[in-house]
C-alpha atoms as a PDB file:
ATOM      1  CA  UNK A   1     -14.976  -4.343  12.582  1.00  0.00           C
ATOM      2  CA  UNK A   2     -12.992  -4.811   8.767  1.00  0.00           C
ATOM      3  CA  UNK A   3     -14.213  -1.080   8.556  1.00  0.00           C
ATOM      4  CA  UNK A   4     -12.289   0.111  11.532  1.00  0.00           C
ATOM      5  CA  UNK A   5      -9.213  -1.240  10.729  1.00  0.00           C
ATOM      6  CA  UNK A   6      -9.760   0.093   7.086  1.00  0.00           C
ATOM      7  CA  UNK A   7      -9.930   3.543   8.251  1.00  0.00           C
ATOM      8  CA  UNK A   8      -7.105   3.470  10.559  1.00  0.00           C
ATOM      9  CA  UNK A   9      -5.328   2.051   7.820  1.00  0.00           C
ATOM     10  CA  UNK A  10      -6.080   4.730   5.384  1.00  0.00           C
ATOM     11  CA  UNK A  11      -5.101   7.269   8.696  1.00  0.00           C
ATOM     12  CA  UNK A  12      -1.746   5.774   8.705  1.00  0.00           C
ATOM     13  CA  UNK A  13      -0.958   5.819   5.029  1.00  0.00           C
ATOM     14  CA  UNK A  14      -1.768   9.195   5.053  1.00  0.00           C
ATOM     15  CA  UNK A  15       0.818   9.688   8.204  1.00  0.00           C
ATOM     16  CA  UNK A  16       3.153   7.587   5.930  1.00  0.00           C
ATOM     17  CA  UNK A  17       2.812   9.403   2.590  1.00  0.00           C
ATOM     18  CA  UNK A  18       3.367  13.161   4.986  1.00  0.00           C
ATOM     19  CA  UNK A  19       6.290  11.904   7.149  1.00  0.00           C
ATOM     20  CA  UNK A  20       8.316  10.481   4.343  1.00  0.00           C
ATOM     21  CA  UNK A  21       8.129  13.602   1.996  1.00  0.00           C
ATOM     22  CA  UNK A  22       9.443  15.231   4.879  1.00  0.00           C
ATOM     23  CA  UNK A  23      12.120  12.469   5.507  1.00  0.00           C
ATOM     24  CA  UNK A  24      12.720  12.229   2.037  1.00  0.00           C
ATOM     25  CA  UNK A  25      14.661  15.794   1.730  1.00  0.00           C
ATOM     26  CA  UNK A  26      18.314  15.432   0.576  1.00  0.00           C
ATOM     27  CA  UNK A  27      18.138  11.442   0.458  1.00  0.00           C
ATOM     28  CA  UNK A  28      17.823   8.456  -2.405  1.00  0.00           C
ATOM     29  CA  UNK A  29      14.164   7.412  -1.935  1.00  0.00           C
ATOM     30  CA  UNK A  30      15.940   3.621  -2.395  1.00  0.00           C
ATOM     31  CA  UNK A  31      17.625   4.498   1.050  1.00  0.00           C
ATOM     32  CA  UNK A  32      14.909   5.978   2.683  1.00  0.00           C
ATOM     33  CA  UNK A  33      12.581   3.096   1.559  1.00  0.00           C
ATOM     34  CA  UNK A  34      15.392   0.282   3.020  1.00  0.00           C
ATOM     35  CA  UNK A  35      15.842   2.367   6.344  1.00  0.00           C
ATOM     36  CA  UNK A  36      11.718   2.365   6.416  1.00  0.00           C
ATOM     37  CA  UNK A  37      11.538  -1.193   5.815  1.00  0.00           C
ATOM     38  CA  UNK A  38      14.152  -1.948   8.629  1.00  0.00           C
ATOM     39  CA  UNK A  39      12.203   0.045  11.119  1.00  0.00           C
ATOM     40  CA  UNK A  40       9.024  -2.050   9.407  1.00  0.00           C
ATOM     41  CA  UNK A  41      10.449  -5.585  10.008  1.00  0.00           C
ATOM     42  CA  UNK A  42      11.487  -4.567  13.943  1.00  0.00           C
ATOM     43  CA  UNK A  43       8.207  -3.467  14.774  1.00  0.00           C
ATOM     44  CA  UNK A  44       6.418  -6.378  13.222  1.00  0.00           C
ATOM     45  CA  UNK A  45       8.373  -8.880  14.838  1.00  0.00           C
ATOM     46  CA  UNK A  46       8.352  -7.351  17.666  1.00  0.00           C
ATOM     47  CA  UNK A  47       4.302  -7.265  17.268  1.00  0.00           C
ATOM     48  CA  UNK A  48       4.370 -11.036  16.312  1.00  0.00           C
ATOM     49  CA  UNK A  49       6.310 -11.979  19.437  1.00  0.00           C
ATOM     50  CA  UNK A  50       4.612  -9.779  22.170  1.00  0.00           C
ATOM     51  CA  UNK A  51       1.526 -11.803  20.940  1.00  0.00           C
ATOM     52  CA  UNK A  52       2.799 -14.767  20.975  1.00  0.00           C
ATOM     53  CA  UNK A  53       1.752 -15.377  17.104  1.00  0.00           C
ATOM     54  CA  UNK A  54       5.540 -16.634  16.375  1.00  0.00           C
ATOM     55  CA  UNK A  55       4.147 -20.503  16.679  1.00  0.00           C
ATOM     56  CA  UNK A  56       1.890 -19.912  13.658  1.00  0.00           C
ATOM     57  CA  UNK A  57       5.023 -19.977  11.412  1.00  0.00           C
ATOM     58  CA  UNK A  58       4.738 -24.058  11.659  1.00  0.00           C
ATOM     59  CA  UNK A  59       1.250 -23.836   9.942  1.00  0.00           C
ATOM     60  CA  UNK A  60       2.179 -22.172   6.826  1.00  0.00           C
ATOM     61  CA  UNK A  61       1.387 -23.656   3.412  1.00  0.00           C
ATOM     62  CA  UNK A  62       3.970 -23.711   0.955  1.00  0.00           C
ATOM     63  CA  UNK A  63       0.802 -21.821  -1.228  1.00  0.00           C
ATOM     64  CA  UNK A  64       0.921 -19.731   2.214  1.00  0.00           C
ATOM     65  CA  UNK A  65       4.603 -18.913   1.661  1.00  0.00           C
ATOM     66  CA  UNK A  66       4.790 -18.144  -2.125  1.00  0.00           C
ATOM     67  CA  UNK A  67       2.037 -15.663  -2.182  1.00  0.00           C
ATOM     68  CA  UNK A  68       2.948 -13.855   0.845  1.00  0.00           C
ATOM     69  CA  UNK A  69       6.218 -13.369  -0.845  1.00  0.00           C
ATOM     70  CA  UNK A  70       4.838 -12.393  -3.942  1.00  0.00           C
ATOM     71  CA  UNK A  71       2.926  -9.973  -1.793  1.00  0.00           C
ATOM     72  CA  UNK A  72       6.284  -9.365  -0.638  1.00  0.00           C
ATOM     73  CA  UNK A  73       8.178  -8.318  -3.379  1.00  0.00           C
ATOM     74  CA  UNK A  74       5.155  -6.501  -4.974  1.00  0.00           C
ATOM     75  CA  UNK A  75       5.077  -4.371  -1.901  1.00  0.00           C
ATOM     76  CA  UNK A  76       8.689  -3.790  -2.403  1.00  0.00           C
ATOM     77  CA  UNK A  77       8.392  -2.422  -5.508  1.00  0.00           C
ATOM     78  CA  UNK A  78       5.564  -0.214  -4.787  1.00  0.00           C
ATOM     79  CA  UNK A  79       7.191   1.387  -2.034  1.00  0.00           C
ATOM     80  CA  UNK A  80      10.557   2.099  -4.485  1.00  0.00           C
ATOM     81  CA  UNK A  81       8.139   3.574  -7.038  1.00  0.00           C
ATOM     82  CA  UNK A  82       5.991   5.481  -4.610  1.00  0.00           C
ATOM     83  CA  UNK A  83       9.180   6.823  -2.312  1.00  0.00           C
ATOM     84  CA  UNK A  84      10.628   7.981  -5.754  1.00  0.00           C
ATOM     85  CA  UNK A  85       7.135   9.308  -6.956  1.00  0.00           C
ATOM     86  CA  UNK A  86       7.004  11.421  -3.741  1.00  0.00           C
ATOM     87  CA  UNK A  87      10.398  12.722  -3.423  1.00  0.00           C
ATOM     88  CA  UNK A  88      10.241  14.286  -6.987  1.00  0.00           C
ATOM     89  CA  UNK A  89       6.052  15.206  -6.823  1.00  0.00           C
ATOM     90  CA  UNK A  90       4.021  17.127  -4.450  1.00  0.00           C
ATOM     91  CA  UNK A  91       2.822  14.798  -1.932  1.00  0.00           C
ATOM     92  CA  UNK A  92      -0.837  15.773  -2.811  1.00  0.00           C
ATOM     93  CA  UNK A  93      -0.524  14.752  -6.164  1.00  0.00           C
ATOM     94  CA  UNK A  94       1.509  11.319  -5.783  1.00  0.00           C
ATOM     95  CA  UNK A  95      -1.008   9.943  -2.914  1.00  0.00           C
ATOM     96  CA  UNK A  96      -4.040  10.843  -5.044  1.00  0.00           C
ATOM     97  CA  UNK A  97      -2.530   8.907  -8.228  1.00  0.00           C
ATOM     98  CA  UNK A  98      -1.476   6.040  -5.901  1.00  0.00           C
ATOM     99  CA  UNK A  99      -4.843   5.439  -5.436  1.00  0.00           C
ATOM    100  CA  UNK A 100      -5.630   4.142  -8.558  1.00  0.00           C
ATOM    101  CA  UNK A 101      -4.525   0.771  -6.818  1.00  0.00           C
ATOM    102  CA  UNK A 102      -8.053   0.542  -5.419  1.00  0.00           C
ATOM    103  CA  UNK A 103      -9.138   0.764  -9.179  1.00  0.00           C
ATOM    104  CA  UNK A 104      -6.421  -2.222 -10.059  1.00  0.00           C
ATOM    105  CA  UNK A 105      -7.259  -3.803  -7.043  1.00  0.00           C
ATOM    106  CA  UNK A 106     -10.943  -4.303  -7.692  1.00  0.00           C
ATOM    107  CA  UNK A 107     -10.062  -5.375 -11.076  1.00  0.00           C
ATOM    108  CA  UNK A 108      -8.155  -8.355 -10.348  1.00  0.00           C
ATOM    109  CA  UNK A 109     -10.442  -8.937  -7.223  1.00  0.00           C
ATOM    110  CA  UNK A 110     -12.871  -9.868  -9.946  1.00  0.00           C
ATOM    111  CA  UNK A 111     -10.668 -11.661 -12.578  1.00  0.00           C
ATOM    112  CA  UNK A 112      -8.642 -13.310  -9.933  1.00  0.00           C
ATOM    113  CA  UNK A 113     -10.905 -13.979  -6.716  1.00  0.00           C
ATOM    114  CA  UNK A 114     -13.975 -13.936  -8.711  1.00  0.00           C
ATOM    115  CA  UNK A 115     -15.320 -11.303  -6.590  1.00  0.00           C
ATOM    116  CA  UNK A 116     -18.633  -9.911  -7.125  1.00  0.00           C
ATOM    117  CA  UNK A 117     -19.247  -6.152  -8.646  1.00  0.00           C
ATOM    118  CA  UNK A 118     -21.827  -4.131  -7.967  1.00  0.00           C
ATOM    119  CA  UNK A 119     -23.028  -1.451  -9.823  1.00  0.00           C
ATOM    120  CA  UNK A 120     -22.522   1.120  -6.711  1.00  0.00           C
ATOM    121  CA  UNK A 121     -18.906  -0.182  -6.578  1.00  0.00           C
ATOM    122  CA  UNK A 122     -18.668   0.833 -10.432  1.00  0.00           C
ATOM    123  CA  UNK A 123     -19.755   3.826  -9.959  1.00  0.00           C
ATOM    124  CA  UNK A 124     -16.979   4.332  -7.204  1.00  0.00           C
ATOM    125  CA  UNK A 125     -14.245   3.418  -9.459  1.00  0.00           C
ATOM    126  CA  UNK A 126     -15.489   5.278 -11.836  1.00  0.00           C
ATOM    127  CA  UNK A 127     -15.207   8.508  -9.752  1.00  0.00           C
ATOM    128  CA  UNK A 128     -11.639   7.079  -8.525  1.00  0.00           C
ATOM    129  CA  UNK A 129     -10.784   6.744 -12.235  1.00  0.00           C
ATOM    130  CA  UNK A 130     -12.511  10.224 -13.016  1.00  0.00           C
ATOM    131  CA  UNK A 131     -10.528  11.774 -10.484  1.00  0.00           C
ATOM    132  CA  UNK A 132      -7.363  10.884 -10.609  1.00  0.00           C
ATOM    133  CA  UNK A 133      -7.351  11.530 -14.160  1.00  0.00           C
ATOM    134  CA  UNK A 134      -8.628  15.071 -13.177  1.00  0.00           C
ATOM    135  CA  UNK A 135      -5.001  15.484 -10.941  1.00  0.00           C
ATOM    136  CA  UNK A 136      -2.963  13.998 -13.672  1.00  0.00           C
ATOM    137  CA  UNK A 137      -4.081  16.821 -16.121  1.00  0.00           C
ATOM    138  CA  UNK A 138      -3.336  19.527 -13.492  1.00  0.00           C
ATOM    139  CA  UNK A 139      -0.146  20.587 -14.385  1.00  0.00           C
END
Protein backbone atom coordinates (compact mmCIF):
# COMPACT_ATOMS: atom_id res chain seq x y z
CA UNK A 1 0.00 0.00 0.00
CA UNK A 2 3.47 2.40 0.96
CA UNK A 3 3.66 2.30 -2.96
CA UNK A 4 0.35 3.93 -3.54
CA UNK A 5 0.72 6.62 -1.40
CA UNK A 6 4.32 7.08 -2.87
CA UNK A 7 3.01 7.66 -6.22
CA UNK A 8 0.28 9.92 -5.34
CA UNK A 9 2.78 11.69 -3.52
CA UNK A 10 5.15 12.12 -6.32
CA UNK A 11 1.58 13.17 -8.46
CA UNK A 12 1.12 15.94 -6.09
CA UNK A 13 4.61 17.33 -5.95
CA UNK A 14 4.53 17.47 -9.42
CA UNK A 15 0.98 19.52 -9.15
CA UNK A 16 2.96 21.55 -6.50
CA UNK A 17 6.20 22.29 -8.37
CA UNK A 18 3.54 23.42 -11.81
CA UNK A 19 1.01 25.48 -9.77
CA UNK A 20 3.53 27.49 -7.87
CA UNK A 21 5.69 28.56 -10.94
CA UNK A 22 2.55 29.76 -12.11
CA UNK A 23 1.65 31.44 -8.71
CA UNK A 24 4.99 32.53 -8.35
CA UNK A 25 4.78 35.39 -11.24
CA UNK A 26 5.35 38.95 -9.89
CA UNK A 27 5.72 37.72 -6.10
CA UNK A 28 8.76 37.10 -3.35
CA UNK A 29 8.94 33.27 -3.36
CA UNK A 30 9.32 34.00 0.77
CA UNK A 31 5.61 35.25 0.43
CA UNK A 32 4.35 32.80 -1.73
CA UNK A 33 6.00 30.00 0.38
CA UNK A 34 4.26 31.65 3.88
CA UNK A 35 0.80 32.08 2.03
CA UNK A 36 1.39 28.16 0.89
CA UNK A 37 2.21 27.12 4.26
CA UNK A 38 -0.94 28.92 5.73
CA UNK A 39 -3.19 27.19 3.30
CA UNK A 40 -0.87 23.90 4.42
CA UNK A 41 -1.49 24.19 8.21
CA UNK A 42 -5.60 24.77 7.56
CA UNK A 43 -5.95 21.82 5.60
CA UNK A 44 -3.97 19.60 7.89
CA UNK A 45 -5.73 20.50 10.85
CA UNK A 46 -8.60 20.41 9.40
CA UNK A 47 -7.56 16.67 8.20
CA UNK A 48 -6.42 15.87 11.83
CA UNK A 49 -9.76 16.92 13.30
CA UNK A 50 -12.30 15.44 10.74
CA UNK A 51 -10.48 12.18 11.82
CA UNK A 52 -10.55 12.58 15.02
CA UNK A 53 -6.53 12.08 15.28
CA UNK A 54 -6.35 15.45 17.53
CA UNK A 55 -6.21 13.03 20.87
CA UNK A 56 -2.90 11.57 19.64
CA UNK A 57 -1.19 14.90 20.55
CA UNK A 58 -1.16 13.48 24.40
CA UNK A 59 1.08 10.53 23.20
CA UNK A 60 3.91 12.39 21.83
CA UNK A 61 7.49 11.82 23.00
CA UNK A 62 9.49 14.67 23.75
CA UNK A 63 12.05 12.55 21.03
CA UNK A 64 8.52 12.65 19.09
CA UNK A 65 8.42 16.45 19.32
CA UNK A 66 12.08 17.48 18.60
CA UNK A 67 12.44 15.56 15.45
CA UNK A 68 9.21 16.40 13.99
CA UNK A 69 10.32 19.91 14.42
CA UNK A 70 13.54 19.40 13.07
CA UNK A 71 11.59 17.88 10.23
CA UNK A 72 9.88 21.03 10.59
CA UNK A 73 12.22 23.57 10.08
CA UNK A 74 14.17 21.48 7.48
CA UNK A 75 11.04 21.46 5.45
CA UNK A 76 10.92 25.12 5.88
CA UNK A 77 13.95 25.74 4.46
CA UNK A 78 13.57 23.54 1.56
CA UNK A 79 10.50 25.05 0.50
CA UNK A 80 12.34 28.85 0.72
CA UNK A 81 15.16 27.39 -1.39
CA UNK A 82 13.00 25.46 -3.79
CA UNK A 83 10.15 28.45 -4.18
CA UNK A 84 13.24 30.73 -4.92
CA UNK A 85 14.92 27.98 -7.18
CA UNK A 86 11.65 27.88 -9.21
CA UNK A 87 10.72 31.40 -9.52
CA UNK A 88 14.17 32.28 -11.10
CA UNK A 89 14.63 28.54 -13.14
CA UNK A 90 12.51 26.73 -15.53
CA UNK A 91 10.35 24.53 -13.60
CA UNK A 92 11.75 21.48 -15.56
CA UNK A 93 15.06 22.07 -14.52
CA UNK A 94 14.55 23.00 -10.66
CA UNK A 95 12.21 19.75 -10.00
CA UNK A 96 14.75 17.49 -11.73
CA UNK A 97 17.75 18.94 -9.48
CA UNK A 98 15.45 18.76 -6.41
CA UNK A 99 15.57 15.33 -6.76
CA UNK A 100 18.84 14.76 -5.76
CA UNK A 101 17.14 14.60 -2.20
CA UNK A 102 16.35 10.95 -2.95
CA UNK A 103 20.21 10.63 -3.50
CA UNK A 104 20.81 12.54 0.12
CA UNK A 105 18.06 10.80 1.43
CA UNK A 106 19.32 7.29 0.88
CA UNK A 107 22.58 8.41 2.13
CA UNK A 108 21.72 9.28 5.52
CA UNK A 109 19.04 6.43 5.48
CA UNK A 110 22.17 4.34 5.68
CA UNK A 111 24.51 6.39 7.98
CA UNK A 112 21.67 7.41 10.15
CA UNK A 113 18.90 4.53 10.20
CA UNK A 114 21.36 1.98 9.29
CA UNK A 115 19.34 1.05 6.41
CA UNK A 116 20.32 -1.61 4.15
CA UNK A 117 21.71 -0.92 0.35
CA UNK A 118 21.34 -2.93 -2.30
CA UNK A 119 23.21 -3.02 -5.23
CA UNK A 120 19.92 -2.37 -7.53
CA UNK A 121 19.28 0.68 -5.27
CA UNK A 122 22.98 1.83 -6.22
CA UNK A 123 22.52 1.54 -9.39
CA UNK A 124 19.33 3.83 -9.08
CA UNK A 125 21.16 6.56 -7.47
CA UNK A 126 23.60 6.29 -9.62
CA UNK A 127 21.32 7.08 -12.63
CA UNK A 128 19.61 9.86 -10.25
CA UNK A 129 23.15 11.21 -9.73
CA UNK A 130 24.00 10.66 -13.56
CA UNK A 131 21.10 12.52 -14.47
CA UNK A 132 20.76 15.30 -12.74
CA UNK A 133 24.23 16.09 -13.39
CA UNK A 134 23.26 15.68 -17.14
CA UNK A 135 20.45 18.84 -16.51
CA UNK A 136 22.90 20.84 -14.54
CA UNK A 137 25.33 20.96 -17.59
CA UNK A 138 22.47 21.95 -19.96
CA UNK A 139 22.78 25.42 -20.10
Amino acid sequence: MWKYYAILSAVFAALTTIFAKIGLKNVDSNLATAIRTCVIILLLWGIVIFSDSVGGIKNLTKENWLFLILSAVATGFSWLFYFKALQIGAASRVASIDKLSIVFTLILSFLILREPFSWKLIVGVALIVGGSLFILMDK
